[in-house]
Protein backbone atom coordinates (compact mmCIF):
# COMPACT_ATOMS: atom_id res chain seq x y z
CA UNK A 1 292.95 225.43 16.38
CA UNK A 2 292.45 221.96 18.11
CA UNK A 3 295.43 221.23 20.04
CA UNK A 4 295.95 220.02 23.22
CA UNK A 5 299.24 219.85 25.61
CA UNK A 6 299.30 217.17 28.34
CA UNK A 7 301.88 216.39 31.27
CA UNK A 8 301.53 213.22 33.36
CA UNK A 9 304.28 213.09 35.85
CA UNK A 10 304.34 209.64 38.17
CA UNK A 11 306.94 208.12 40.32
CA UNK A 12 307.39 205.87 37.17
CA UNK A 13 307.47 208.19 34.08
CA UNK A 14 307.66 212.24 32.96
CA UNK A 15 305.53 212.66 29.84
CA UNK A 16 304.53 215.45 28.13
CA UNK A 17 302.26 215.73 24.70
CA UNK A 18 301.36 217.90 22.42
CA UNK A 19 299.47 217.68 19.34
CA UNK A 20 297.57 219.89 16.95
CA UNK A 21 294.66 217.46 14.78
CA UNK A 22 295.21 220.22 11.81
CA UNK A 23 298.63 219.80 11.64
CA UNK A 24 300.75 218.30 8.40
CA UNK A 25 302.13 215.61 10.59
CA UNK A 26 305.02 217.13 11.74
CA UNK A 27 306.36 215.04 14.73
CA UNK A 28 309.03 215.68 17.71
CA UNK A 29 309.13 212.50 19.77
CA UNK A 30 311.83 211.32 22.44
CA UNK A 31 310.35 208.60 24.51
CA UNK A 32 313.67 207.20 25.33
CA UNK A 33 312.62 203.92 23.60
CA UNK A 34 313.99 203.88 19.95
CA UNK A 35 311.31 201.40 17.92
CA UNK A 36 308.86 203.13 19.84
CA UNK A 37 309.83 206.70 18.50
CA UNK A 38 309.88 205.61 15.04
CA UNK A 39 306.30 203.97 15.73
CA UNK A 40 305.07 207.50 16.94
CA UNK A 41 306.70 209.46 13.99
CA UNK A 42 304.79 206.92 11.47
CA UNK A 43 301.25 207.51 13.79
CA UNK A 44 301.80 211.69 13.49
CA UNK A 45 303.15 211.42 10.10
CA UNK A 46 299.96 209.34 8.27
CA UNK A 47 297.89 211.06 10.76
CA UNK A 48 298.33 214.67 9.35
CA UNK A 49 298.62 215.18 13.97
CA UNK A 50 301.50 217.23 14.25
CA UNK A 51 302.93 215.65 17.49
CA UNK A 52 305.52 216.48 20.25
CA UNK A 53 306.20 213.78 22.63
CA UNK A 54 308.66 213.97 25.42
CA UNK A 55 308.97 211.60 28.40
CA UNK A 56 311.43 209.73 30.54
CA UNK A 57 311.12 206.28 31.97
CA UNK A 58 312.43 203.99 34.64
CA UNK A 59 313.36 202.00 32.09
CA UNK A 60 316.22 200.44 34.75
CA UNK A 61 313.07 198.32 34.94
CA UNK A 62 311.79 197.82 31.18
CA UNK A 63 310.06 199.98 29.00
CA UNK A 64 306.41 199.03 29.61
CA UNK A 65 305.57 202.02 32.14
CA UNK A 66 306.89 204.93 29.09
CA UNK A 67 304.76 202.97 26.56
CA UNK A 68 301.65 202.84 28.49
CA UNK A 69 301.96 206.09 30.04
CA UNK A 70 302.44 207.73 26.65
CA UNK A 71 299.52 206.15 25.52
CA UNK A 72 297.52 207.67 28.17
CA UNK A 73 298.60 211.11 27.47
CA UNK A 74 297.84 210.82 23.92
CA UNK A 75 294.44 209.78 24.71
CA UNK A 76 293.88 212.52 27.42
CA UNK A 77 295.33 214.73 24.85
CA UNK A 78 293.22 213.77 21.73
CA UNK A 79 289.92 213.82 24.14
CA UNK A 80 290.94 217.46 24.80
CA UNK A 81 291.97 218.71 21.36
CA UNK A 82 288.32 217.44 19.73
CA UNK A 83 286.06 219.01 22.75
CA UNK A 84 282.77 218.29 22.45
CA UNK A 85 283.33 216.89 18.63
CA UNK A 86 281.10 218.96 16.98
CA UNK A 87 282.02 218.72 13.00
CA UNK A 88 284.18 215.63 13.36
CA UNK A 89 283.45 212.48 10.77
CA UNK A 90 283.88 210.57 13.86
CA UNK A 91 284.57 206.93 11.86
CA UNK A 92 287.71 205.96 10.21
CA UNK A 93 289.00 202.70 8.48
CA UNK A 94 292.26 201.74 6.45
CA UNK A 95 293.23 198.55 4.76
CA UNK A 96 297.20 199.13 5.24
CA UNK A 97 299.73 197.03 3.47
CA UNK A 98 303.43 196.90 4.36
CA UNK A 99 305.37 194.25 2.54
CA UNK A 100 304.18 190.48 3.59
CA UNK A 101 302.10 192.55 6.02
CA UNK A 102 298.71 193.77 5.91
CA UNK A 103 296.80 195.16 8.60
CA UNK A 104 292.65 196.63 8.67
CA UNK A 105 292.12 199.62 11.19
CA UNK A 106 288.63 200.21 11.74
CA UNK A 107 287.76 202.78 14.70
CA UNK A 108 284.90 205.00 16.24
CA UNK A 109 285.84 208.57 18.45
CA UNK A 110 282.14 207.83 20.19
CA UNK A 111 284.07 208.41 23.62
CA UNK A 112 283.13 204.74 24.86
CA UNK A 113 286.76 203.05 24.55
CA UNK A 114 286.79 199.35 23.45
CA UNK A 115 290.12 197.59 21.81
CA UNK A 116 290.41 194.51 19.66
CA UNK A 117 293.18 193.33 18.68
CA UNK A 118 293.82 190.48 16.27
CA UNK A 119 297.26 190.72 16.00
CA UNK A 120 300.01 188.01 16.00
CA UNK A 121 303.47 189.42 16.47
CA UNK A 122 305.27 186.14 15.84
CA UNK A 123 308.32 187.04 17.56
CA UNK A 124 308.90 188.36 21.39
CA UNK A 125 311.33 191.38 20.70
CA UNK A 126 311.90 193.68 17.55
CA UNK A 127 315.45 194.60 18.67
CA UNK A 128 315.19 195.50 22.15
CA UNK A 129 311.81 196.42 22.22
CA UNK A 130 308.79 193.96 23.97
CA UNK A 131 306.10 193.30 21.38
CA UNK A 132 303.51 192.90 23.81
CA UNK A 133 304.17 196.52 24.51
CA UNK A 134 302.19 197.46 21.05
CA UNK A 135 299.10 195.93 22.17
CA UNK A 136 299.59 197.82 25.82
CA UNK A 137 300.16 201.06 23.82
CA UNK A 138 296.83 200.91 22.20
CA UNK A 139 295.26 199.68 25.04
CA UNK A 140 296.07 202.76 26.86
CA UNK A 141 295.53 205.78 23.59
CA UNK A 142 291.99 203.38 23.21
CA UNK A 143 290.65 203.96 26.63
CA UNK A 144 291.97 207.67 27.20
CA UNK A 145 290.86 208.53 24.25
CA UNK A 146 287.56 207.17 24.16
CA UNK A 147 287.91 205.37 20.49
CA UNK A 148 286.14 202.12 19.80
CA UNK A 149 289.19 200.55 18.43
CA UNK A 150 289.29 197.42 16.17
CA UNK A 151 292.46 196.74 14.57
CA UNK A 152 293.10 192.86 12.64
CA UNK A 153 295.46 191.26 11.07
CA UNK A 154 295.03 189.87 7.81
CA UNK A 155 298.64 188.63 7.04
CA UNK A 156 302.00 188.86 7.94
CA UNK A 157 305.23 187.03 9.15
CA UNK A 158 307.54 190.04 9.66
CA UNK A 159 307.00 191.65 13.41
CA UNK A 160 308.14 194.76 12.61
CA UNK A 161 306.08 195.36 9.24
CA UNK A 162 303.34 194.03 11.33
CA UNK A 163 303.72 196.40 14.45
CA UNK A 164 304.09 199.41 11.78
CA UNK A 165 301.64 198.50 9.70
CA UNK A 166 299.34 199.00 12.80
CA UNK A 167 300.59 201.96 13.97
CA UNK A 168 299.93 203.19 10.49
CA UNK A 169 296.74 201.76 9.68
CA UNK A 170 295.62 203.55 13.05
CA UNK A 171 297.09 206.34 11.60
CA UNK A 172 294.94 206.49 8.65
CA UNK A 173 291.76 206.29 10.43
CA UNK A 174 292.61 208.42 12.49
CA UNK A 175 293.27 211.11 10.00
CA UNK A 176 289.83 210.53 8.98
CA UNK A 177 287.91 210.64 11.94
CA UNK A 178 289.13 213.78 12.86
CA UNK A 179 288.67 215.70 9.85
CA UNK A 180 285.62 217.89 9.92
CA UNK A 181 282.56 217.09 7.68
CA UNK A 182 281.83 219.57 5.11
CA UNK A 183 278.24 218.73 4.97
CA UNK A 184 277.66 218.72 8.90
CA UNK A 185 280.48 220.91 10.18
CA UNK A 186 278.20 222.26 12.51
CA UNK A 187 276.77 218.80 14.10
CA UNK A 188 277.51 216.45 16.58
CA UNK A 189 277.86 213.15 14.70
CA UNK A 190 274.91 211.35 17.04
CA UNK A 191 271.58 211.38 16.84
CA UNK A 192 272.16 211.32 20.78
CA UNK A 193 273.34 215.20 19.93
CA UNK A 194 276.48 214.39 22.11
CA UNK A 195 279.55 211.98 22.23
C-alpha cells in the first residue's frame, strides 16, 4: 500500500494529510477555506489519490498560510507514499478542457522540483478566495514533492474554470505518473538507477 500520513503543526496553521496513491479518489478535506476544498476534492477525485486533509488556519489574517502549508504537506506526503519510486511511470501530461477554459499539465516526479506557471487568472478573488493563492499552492505541493511541474494556459476568461481546470489537469498527470509500469514494475525510471 503507498500511503503516507503527514502533520505540520506551526504557530500559523494545524495540518494533517493523508493519502493512499491506489486509492479510487475518495477525498475528506476541511481546510477551512471553501473554494479551496472543492479544488482539493477535484485534485483527489481525477487523481484516483484517496485524500484526507484536515487543517486550521489563522485565517484572522487571510488564507495564504492554510494554502501554502497544505501544499507542503501534500508534497512531504506524496514524497513519502512513492519511496524510492521503483515501478512508477514517473511522467504525466493532460490537455484539460473546462468550458471557455483549457489548461495543459505536463509534469515529471524526478524529485528535482521546478514550477511554471502560465496562468492568467483575470480576476483577483473567486468569491472570497485570493487567486494568487493557486499559484502559491502549487508552488509549495511542486517543491515538497519534488515534481518538475509545468502547467499553461491555453485559453480561458472564466477564473474559476481556469483555477479548476488546473487543479484538474494536475490531477490527471498525476494519476499517471504514479501508476506503476507493467513492463518495468520492478525499475527505477532513470538510467541514473535512482530519483
Amino acid at each position: 500500500m503507498r500511503s503516507a500520513k503527514i502533520s505540520r503543526s506551526t504557530a500559523e496553521t494545524d495540518i494533517s494529510v493523508e493519502i493512499n496513491l491506489d486509492g479510487t479518489g475518495d477525498y475528506e478535506n476541511q481546510t477551512g477555506v471553501g473554494f479551496f476544498d472543492h479544488m482539493l476534492d477535484q485534485l483527489a477525485r481525477h487523481s484516483l489519490i484517496d485524500m484526507t486533509i484536515k487543517a486550521k488556519g489563522d485565517y484572522h489574517i487571510d488564507d495564504h498560510h492554510t494554502v501554502e502549508d497544505t501544499g507542503i504537506a501534500l508534497g512531504q506526503a506524496l514524497t513519502q507514499a512513492l519511496g524510492n519510486k521503483k515501478g512508477i511511470r514517473r511522467y504525466g501530461e493532460c490537455h484539460l478542457p473546462m468550458d471557455d477554459a483549457q489548461v495543459r499539465c505536463a509534469l515529471d516526479l524526478s524529485g528535482r522540483p521546478f514550477l511554471i506557471w502560465n496562468i492568467d487568472l483575470p480576476t483577483p478573488k473567486i468569491g472570497s478566495f485570493d487567486t494568487e493563492l493557486v499559484r502559491e499552492f502549487f508552488q509549495a505541493f511542486s517543491t515538497h514533492g519534488g515534481i518538475t511541474l509545468h502547467i499553461d494556459q491555453l485559453h480561458g476568461f472564466n477564473s474559476h474554470h481556469i483555477a479548476e481546470a488546473a487543479f484538474k489537469a494536475v490531477a490527471r498527470a498525476l494519476r499517471e505518473a504514479v501508476e506503476t509500469d507493467p513492463r518495468k514494475a520492478d525499475e527505477i525510471p532513470s538510467t541514473k538507477g535512482a530519483l
